[in-house]
Protein backbone atom coordinates (compact mmCIF):
# COMPACT_ATOMS: atom_id res chain seq x y z
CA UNK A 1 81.22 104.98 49.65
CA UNK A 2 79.06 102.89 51.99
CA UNK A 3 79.26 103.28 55.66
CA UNK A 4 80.73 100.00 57.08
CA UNK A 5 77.95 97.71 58.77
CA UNK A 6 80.58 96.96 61.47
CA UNK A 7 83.83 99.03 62.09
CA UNK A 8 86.21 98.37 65.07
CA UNK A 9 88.76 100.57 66.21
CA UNK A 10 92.31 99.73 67.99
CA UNK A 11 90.30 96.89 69.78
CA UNK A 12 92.31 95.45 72.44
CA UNK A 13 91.48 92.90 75.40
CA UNK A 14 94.25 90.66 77.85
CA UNK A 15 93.45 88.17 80.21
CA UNK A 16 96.45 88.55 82.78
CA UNK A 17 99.44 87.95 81.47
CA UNK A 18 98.22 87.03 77.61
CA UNK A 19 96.91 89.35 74.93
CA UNK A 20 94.22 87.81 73.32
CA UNK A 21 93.52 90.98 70.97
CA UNK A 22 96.11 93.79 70.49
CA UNK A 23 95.12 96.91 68.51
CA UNK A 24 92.57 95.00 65.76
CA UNK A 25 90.99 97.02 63.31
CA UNK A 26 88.59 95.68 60.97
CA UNK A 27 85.58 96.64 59.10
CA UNK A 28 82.63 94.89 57.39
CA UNK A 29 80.45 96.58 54.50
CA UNK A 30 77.12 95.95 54.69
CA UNK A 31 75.13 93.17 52.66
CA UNK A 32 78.11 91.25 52.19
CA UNK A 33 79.97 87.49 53.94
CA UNK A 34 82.84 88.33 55.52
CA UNK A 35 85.59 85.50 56.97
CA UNK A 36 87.31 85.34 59.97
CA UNK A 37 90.02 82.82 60.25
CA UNK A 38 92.73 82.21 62.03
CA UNK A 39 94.88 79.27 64.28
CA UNK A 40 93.64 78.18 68.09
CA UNK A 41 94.25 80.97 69.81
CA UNK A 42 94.35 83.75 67.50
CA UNK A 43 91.46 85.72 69.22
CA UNK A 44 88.93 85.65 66.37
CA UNK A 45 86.22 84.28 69.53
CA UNK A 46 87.61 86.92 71.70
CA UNK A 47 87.05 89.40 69.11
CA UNK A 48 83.42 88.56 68.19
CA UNK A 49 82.79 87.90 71.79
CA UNK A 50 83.52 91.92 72.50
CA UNK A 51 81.28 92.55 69.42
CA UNK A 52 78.29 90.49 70.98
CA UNK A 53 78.85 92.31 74.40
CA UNK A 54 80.20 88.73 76.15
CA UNK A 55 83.56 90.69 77.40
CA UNK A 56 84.48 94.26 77.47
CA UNK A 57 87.55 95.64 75.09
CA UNK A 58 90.19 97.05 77.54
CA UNK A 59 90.54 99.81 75.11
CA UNK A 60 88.89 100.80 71.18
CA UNK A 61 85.96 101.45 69.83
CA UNK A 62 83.07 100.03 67.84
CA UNK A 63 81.23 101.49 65.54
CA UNK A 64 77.40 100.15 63.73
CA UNK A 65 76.13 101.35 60.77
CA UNK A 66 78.93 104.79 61.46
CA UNK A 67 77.49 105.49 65.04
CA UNK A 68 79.79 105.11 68.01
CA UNK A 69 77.90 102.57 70.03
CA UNK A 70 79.15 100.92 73.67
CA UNK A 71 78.28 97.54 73.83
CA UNK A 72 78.36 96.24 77.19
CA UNK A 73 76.26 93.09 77.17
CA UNK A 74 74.28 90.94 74.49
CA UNK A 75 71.07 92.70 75.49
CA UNK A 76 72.49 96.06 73.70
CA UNK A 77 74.36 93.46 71.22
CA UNK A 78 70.65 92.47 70.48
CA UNK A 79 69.36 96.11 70.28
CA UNK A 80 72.09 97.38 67.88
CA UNK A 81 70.96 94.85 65.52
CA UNK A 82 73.49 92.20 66.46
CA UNK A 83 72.80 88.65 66.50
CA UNK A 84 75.13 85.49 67.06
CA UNK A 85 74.47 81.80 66.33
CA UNK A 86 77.03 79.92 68.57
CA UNK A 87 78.62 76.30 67.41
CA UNK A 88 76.79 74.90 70.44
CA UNK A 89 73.27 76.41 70.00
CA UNK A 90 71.60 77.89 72.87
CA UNK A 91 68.58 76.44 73.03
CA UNK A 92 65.81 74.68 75.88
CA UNK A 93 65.66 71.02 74.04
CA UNK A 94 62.23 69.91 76.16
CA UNK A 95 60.60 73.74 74.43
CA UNK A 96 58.98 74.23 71.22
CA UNK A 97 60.86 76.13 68.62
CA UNK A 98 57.92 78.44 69.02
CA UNK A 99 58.80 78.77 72.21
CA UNK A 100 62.41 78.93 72.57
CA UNK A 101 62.46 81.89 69.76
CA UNK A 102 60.12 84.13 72.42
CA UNK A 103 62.15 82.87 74.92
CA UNK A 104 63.91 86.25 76.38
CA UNK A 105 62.19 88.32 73.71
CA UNK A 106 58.24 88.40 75.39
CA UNK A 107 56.06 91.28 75.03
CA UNK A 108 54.81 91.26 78.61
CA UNK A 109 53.96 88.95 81.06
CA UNK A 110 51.12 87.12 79.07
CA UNK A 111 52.51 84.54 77.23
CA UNK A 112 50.08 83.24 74.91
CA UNK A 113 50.22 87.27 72.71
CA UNK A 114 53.67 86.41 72.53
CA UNK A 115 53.41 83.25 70.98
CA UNK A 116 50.56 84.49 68.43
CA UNK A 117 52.32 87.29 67.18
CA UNK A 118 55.84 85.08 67.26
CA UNK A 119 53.53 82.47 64.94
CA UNK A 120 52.77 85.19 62.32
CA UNK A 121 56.29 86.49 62.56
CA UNK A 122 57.97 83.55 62.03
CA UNK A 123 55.84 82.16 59.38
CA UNK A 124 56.81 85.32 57.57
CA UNK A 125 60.49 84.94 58.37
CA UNK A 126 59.94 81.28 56.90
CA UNK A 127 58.68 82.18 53.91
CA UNK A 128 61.32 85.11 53.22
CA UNK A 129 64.56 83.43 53.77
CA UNK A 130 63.76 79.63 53.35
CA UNK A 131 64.24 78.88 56.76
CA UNK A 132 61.40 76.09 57.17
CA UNK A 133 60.83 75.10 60.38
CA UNK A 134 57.87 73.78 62.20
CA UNK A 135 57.18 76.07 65.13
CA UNK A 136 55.01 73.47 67.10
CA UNK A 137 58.39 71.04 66.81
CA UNK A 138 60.13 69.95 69.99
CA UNK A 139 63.72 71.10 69.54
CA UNK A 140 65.24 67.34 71.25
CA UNK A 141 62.89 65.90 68.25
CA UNK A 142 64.59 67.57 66.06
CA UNK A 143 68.15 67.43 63.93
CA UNK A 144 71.29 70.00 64.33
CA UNK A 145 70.54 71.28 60.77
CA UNK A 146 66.97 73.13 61.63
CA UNK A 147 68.05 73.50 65.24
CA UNK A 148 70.70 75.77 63.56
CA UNK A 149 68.11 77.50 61.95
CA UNK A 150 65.53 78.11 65.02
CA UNK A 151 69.10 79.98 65.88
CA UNK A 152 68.93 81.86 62.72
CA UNK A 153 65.44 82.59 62.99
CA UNK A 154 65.67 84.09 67.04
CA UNK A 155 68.60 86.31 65.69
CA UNK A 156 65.79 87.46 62.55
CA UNK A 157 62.93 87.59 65.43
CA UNK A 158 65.17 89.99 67.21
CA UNK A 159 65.85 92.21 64.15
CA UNK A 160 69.32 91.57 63.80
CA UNK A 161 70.58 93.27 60.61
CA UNK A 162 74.16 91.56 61.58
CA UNK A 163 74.62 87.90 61.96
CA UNK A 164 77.92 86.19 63.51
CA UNK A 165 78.21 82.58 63.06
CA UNK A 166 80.85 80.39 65.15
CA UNK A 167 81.87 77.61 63.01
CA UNK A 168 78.60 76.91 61.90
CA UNK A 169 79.20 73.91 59.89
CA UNK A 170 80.84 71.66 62.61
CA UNK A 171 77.59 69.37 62.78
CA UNK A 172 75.95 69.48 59.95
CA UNK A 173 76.12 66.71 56.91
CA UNK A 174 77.30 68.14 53.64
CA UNK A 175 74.26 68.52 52.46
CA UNK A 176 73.05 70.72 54.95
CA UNK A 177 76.19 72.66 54.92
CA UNK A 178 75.23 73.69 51.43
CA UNK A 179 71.61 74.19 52.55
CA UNK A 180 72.94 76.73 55.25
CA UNK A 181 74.67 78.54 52.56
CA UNK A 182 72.17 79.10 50.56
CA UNK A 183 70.51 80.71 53.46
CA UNK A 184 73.66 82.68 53.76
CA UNK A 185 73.45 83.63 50.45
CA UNK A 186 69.80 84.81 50.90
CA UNK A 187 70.17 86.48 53.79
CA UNK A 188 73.20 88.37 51.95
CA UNK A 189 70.80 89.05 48.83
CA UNK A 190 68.13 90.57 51.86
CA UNK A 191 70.79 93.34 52.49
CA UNK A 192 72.00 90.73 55.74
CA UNK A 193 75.58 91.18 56.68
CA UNK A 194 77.06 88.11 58.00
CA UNK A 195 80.43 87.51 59.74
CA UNK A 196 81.73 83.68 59.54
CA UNK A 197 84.22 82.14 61.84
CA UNK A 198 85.55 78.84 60.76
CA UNK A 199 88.85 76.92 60.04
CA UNK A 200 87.58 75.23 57.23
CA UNK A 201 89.25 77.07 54.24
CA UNK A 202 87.13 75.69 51.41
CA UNK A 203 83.98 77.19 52.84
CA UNK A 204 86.11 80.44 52.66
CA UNK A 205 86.59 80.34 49.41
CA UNK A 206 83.02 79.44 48.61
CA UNK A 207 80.58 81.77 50.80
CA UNK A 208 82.61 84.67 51.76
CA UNK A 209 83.72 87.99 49.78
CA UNK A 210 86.02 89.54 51.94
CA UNK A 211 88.32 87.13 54.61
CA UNK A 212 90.26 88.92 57.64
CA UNK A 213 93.15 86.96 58.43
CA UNK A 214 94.22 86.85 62.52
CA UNK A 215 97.52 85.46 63.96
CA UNK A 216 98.29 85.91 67.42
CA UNK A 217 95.94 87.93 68.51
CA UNK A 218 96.49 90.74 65.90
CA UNK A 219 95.16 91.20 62.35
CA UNK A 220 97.57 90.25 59.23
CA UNK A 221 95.67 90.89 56.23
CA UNK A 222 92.14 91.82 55.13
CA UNK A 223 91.66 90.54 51.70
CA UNK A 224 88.65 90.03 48.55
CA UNK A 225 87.84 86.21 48.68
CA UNK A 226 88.32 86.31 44.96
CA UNK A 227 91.79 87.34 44.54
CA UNK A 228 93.10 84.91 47.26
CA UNK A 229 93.98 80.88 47.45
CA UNK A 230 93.70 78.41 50.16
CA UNK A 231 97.80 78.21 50.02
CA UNK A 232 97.99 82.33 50.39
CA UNK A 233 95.05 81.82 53.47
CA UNK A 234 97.37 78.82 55.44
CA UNK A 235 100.02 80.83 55.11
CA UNK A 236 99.24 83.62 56.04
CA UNK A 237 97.42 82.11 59.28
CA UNK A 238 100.50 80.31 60.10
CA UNK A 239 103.24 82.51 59.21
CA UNK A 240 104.79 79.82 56.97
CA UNK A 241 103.94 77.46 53.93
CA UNK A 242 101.43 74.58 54.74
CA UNK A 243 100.75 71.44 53.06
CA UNK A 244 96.75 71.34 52.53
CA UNK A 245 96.54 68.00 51.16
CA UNK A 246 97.65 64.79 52.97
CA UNK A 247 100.74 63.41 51.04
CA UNK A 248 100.54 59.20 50.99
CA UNK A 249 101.64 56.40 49.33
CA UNK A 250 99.39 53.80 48.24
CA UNK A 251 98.86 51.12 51.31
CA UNK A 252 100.44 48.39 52.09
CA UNK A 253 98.29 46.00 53.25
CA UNK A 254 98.65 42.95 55.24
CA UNK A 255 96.73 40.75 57.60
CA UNK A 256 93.51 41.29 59.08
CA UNK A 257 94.14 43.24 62.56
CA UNK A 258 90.76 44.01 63.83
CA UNK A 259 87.54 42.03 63.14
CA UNK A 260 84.04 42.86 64.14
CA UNK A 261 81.28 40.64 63.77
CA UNK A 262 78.02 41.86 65.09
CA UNK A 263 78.83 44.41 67.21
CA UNK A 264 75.95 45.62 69.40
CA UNK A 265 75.36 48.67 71.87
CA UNK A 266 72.36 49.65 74.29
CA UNK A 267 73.00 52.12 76.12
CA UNK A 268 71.28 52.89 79.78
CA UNK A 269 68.28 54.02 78.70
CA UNK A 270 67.38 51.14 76.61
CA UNK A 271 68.22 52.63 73.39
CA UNK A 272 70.06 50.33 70.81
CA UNK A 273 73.36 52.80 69.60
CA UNK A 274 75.07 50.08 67.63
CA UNK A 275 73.45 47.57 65.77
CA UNK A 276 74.95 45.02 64.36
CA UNK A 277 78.19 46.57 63.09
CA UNK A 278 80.78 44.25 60.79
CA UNK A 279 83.81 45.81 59.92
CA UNK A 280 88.02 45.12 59.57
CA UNK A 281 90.82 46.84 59.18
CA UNK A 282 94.08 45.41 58.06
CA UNK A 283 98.04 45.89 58.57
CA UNK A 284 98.94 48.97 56.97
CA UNK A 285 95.72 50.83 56.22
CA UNK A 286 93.25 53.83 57.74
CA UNK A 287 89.64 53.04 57.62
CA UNK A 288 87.80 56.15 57.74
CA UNK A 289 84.38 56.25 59.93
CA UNK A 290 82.53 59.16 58.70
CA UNK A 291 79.17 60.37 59.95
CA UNK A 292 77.31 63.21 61.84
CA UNK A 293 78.21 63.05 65.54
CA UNK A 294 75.85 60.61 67.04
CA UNK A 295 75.24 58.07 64.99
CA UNK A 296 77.11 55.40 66.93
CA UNK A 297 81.05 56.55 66.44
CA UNK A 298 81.69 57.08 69.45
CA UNK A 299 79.93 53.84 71.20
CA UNK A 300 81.88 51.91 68.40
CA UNK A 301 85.27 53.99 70.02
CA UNK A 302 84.38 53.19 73.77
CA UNK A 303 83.87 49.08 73.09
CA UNK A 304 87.33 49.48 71.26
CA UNK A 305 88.89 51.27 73.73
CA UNK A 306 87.03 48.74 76.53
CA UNK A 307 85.31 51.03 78.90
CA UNK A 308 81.68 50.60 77.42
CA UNK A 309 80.09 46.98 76.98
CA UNK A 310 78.70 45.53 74.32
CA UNK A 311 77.82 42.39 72.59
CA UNK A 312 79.31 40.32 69.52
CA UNK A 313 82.56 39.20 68.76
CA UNK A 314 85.81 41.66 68.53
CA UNK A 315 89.55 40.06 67.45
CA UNK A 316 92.66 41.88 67.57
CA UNK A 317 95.78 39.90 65.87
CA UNK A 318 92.87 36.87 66.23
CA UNK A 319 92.64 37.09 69.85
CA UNK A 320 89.16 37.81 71.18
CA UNK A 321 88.60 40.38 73.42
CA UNK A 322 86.04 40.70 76.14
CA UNK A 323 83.14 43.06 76.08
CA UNK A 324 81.16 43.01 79.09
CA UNK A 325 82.35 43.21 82.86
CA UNK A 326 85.49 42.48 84.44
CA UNK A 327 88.18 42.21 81.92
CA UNK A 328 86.88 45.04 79.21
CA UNK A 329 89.10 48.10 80.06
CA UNK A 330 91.78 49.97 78.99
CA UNK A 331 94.17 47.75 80.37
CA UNK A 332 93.39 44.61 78.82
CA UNK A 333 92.99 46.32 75.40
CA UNK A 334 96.44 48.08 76.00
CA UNK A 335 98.06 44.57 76.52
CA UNK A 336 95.92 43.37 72.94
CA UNK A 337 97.92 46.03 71.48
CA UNK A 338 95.67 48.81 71.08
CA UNK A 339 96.22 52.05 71.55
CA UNK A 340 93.98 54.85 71.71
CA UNK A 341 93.87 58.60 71.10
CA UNK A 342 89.53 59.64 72.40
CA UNK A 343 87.27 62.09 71.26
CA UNK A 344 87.22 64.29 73.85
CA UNK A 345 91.21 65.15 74.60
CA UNK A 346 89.68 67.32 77.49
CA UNK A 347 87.31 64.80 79.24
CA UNK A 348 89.17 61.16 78.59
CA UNK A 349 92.63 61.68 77.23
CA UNK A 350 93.83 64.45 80.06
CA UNK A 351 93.60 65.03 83.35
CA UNK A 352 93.42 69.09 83.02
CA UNK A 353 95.00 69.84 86.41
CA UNK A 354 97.95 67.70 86.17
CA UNK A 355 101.18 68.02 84.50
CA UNK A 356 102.45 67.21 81.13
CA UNK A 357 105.03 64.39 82.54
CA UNK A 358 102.22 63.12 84.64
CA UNK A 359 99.72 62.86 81.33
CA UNK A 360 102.34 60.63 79.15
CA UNK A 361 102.27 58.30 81.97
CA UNK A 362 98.48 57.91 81.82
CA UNK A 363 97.63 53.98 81.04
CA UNK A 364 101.21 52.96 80.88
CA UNK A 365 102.59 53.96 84.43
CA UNK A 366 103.52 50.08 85.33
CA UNK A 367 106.40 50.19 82.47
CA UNK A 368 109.16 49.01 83.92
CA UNK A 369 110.78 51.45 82.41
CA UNK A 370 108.70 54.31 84.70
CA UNK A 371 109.62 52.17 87.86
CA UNK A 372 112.03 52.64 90.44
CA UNK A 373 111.35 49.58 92.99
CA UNK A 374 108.34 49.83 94.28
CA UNK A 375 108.16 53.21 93.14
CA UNK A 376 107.37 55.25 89.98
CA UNK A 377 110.25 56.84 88.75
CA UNK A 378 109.06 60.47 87.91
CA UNK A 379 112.87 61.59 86.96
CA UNK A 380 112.73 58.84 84.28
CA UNK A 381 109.06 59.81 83.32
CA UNK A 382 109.88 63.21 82.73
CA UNK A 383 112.91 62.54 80.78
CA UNK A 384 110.64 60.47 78.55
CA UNK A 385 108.16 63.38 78.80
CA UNK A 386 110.90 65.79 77.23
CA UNK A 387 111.79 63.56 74.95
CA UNK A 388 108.54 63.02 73.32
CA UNK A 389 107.34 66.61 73.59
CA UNK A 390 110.81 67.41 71.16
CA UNK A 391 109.78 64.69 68.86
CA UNK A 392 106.26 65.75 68.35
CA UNK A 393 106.98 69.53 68.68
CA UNK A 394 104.30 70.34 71.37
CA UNK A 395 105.17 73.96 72.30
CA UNK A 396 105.98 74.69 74.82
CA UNK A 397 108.05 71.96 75.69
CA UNK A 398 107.79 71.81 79.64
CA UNK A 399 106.38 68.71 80.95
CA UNK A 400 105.98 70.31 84.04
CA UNK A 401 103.55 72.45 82.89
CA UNK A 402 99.51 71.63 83.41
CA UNK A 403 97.82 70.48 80.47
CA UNK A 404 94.98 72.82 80.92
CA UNK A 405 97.90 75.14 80.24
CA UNK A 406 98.66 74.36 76.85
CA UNK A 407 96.30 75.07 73.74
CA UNK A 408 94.04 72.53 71.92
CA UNK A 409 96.65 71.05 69.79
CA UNK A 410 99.67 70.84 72.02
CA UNK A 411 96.89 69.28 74.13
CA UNK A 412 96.26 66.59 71.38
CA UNK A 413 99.77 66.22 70.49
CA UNK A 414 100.42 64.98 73.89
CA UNK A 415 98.08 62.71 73.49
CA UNK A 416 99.31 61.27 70.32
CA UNK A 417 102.61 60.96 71.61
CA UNK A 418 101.45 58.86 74.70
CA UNK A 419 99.54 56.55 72.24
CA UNK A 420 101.58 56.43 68.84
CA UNK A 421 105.02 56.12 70.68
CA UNK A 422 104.00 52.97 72.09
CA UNK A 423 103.86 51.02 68.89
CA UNK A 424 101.01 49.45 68.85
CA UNK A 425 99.42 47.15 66.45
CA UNK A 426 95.85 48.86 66.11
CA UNK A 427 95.46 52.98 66.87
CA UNK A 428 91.83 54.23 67.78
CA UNK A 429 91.38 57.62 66.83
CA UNK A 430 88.53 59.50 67.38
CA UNK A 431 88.27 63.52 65.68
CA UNK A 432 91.76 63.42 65.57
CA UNK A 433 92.43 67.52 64.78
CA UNK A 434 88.98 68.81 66.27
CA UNK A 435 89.75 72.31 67.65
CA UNK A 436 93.52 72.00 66.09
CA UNK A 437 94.77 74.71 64.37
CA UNK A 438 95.92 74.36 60.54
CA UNK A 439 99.30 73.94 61.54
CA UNK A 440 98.99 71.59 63.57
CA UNK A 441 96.09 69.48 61.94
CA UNK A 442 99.24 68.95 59.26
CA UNK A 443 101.91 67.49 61.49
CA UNK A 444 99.26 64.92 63.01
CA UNK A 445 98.41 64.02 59.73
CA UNK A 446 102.01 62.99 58.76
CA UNK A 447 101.88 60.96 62.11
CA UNK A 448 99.18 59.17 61.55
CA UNK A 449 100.34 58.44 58.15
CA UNK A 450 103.69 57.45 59.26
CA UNK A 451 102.14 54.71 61.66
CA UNK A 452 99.74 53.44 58.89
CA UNK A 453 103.30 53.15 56.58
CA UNK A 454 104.82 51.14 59.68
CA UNK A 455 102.49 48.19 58.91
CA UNK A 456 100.03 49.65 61.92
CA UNK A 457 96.23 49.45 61.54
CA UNK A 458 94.50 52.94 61.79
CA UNK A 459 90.57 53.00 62.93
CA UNK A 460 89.74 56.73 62.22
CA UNK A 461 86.46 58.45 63.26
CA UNK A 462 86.35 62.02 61.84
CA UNK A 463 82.64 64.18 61.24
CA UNK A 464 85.34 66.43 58.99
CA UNK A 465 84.32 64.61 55.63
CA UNK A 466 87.85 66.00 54.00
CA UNK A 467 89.55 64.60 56.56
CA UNK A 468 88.37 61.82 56.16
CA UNK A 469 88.67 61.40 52.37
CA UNK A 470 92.23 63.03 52.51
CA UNK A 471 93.46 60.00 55.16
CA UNK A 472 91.33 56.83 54.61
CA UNK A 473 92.36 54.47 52.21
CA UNK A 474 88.87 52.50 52.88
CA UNK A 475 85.88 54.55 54.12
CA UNK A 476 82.57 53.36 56.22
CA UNK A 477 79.85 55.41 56.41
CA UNK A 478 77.71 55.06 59.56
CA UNK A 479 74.32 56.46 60.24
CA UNK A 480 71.95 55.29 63.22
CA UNK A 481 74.46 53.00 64.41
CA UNK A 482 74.60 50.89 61.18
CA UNK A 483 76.96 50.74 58.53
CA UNK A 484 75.57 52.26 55.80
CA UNK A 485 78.49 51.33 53.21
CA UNK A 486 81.80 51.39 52.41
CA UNK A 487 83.57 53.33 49.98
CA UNK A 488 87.29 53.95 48.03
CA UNK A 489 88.47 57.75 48.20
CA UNK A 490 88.89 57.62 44.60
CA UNK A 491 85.43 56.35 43.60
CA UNK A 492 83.39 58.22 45.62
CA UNK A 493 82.88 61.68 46.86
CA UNK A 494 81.64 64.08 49.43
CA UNK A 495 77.88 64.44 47.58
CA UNK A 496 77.58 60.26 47.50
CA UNK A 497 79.19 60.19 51.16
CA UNK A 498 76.97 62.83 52.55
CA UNK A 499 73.74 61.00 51.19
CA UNK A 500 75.52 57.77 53.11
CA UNK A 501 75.40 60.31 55.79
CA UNK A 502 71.88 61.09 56.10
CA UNK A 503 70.73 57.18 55.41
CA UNK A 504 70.24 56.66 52.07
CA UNK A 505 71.66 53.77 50.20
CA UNK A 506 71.72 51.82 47.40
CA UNK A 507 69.73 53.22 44.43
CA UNK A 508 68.40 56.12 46.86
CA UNK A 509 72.04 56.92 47.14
């Protein structure tokens, strides 16, 4: 039999009081795709992030190509043939791509040898695996797709034999999530062996051979991608049957809720983000925004939400709300009856430090049903707190506890709570089960789907293309700050979408 490419051995690693790895053992044959999945929290980073030398194992043992080998930083990551391509890539933007794959990996003190023979190399590298990149290219002038593969390409310039890849496909348009794959694949066919972390079970099912399940911080199952289902994989991760699919009625529809004529968005540095958006969204529906991050979602959020300016004309219920100055904030667009669950949970729905029962207050804390006199009433805020942490099942359920202290979906549940329970007319939702483990990402589902059936209007921005498909009943497609198109579920799917993605309409499309 083949000597495993990667074996590890009764891996283990805490950080104080929590185990983030207890006893793993896993191994990976060589020249194959192997899967690593598993909820928020389950330690599948942790565990790569010992392989790559980023933390130490408190105790076990790893083992390349059948040799013991201690791996105390990435530099002996790197010389043991390792190589990792993070979900935020690592890269100088104002350097070459010539320049950032030398970057730590020079031949002396002379730069310009470095870059010659780096040229040749990488031309080669090109060539072998399909990886075409211009070397000369700036990497800010450049999109996420090839940025992703000037990360491939270092990892290949360092003569990594073993690739890990952290949710790789987080950024990318479908399109070049295929493209990568077929990299994958070549890089497999090459002898390569790659290790893929992602929550997206389809591209399981589709890249990998062999998928390690983790729960907990401990490993469930190892099992052949062939003789395994998406329902077996959920299930597994989560320790309990989960509904993949988003279960809906029809809509409902009634009248128009929000209207946007002409919506436009320069931002500081002169740059136009939104221009000239038109778009509405009735009673009773989801309209889906798809996209790549950074085509103008989230400017179209923050005039929404009112704490960016912009000009044109926005209605809610026919009132018109203001867009530049004085009266555009969160306030006045709480009191139009918007409500609005942001992008970033971390950075603009939370204040990390501060309690649960403090967060739920956040934006609403004149209620007169938080005040006590002249004074908030914290006892009743906390009762609320409790209250809504039972009905949305955010474990665990202390609203005394700091957010910071509570993982990525009890995070975001919070923040759904605040927003949904205050039954508003039009919800803003922006990536609404980024970072959110499966389990999870199917309870806020059925919320969302339960305010839509309440005669609520839903503005949804997602860059997960199923998710977006799954709970839209009208989709647009934005690229470059325009609207692009708009689509049914049922007539369209992710190949037409992701060519609405990259620009291309009409016949092109």
């Amino acid at each position: 039999m083949a000597v495993p490419a990667i074996e590890l051995k009764g891996i283990s690693k805490a950080f104080g009081p929590v185990q983030a790895n207890k006893d793993i053992s896993i191994s990976v044959m060589p020249g194959t795709i192997h899967g690593i999945i598993g909820e928020n929290g389950a330690g599948k980073s942790t565990l790569m992030s010992i392989l790559y030398g980023f933390y130490k194992a408190d105790a076990g043992e790893v083992f390349i190509s059948g040799q013991k080998t201690q791996i105390p930083d990435s530099q002996a990551a790197i010389a043991a043939g390792i190589g990792m391509v993070f979900q935020h890539f690592k890269l100088v933007e104002n350097f070459s791509v010539l320049e950032n794959i030398v970057l730590g990996a020079e031949d002396g003190w002379k730069l310009g040898p470095s870059l010659t023979k780096a040229r040749k190399i990488l031309k080669s590298l090109s060539d072998e695996y399909e990886l075409k990149v211009d070397p000369d290219a700036i990497i800010e002038d450049i999109g996420v797709g090839m940025q992703q593969r000037v990360e491939i390409l270092k990892a290949l310039y360092r003569q990594a034999n073993i690739l890990i890849l952290d949710e790789p496909t987080g950024v990318l348009t479908p399109a070049e999530a295929d493209q990568l794959f077929r990299i994958l694949g070549r890089l497999k066919e090459e002898g390569k062996t790659i290790v893929l972390i992602t929550h997206k079970l389809r591209e399981i099912m589709d890249i990998t051979d062999t998928v390690s399940v983790m729960r907990r911080g401990e490993m469930t199952a190892t099992v052949k991608t062939a003789e395994t289902s998406p329902e077996q994989l959920a299930e597994l991760m989560v320790g309990r049957k989960v509904l993949l699919r988003v279960d809906k009625k029809p809509p409902q529809t009634g009248k128009v809720i929000l209207d946007v004529q002409n919506l436009r968005v320069v931002d500081d540095k002169g740059v136009e983000r939104l221009r000239g958006i038109d778009l509405q969204v009735r009673a009773g529906e989801i309209l889906g925004i798809a996209g790549v991050a950074g085509n103008g979602q989230s400017e179209l959020l923050e005039v929404l939400g009112g704490y960016a300016d912009g000009t044109g004309n926005i209605t809610v219920n026919g009132q018109a709300l203001d867009l530049t100055g004085k009266l555009s904030d969160g306030q006045s667009r709480r009191a139009a009856g918007i409500a609005h669950v942001p992008e970033d949970r971390q950075r603009e729905g939370l204040i990390m430090d501060y309690a649960a029962w403090e967060n739920t207050a956040f934006g609403y804390h004149h209620d007169p049903a938080y005040q006590s006199g002249m004074l908030m009433d914290n006892a009743a805020i906390r009762a609320d707190t409790e209250a809504k942490m039972e009905r949305f099942d955010v474990r665990p359920p202390n609203p005394k506890l700091a957010a910071k202290n509570f993982s990525g979906g009890n995070q975001q549940k919070i923040v759904l709570a605040r927003e949904i329970e205050r039954n508003p007319d039009l919800l803003l939702i922006g990536q609404p089960t980024r970072g959110v483990d499966i389990g999870a990402i199917e309870f806020i589902h059925q919320q969302i789907v339960a305010l839509r059936d309440q005669g609520k209007a839903i503005l949804l921005v997602s860059v997960e293309l199923e998710e977006v498909l799954s709970l839209a009943d009208r989709i647009a497609v934005m690229f470059d700050g325009r609207i692009m198109g708009e689509r049914l579920p049922n007539d369209t799917d992710e190949k037409e979408l992701g060519l609405l993605m990259a620009g291309m309409t009409g016949e092109a499309a």
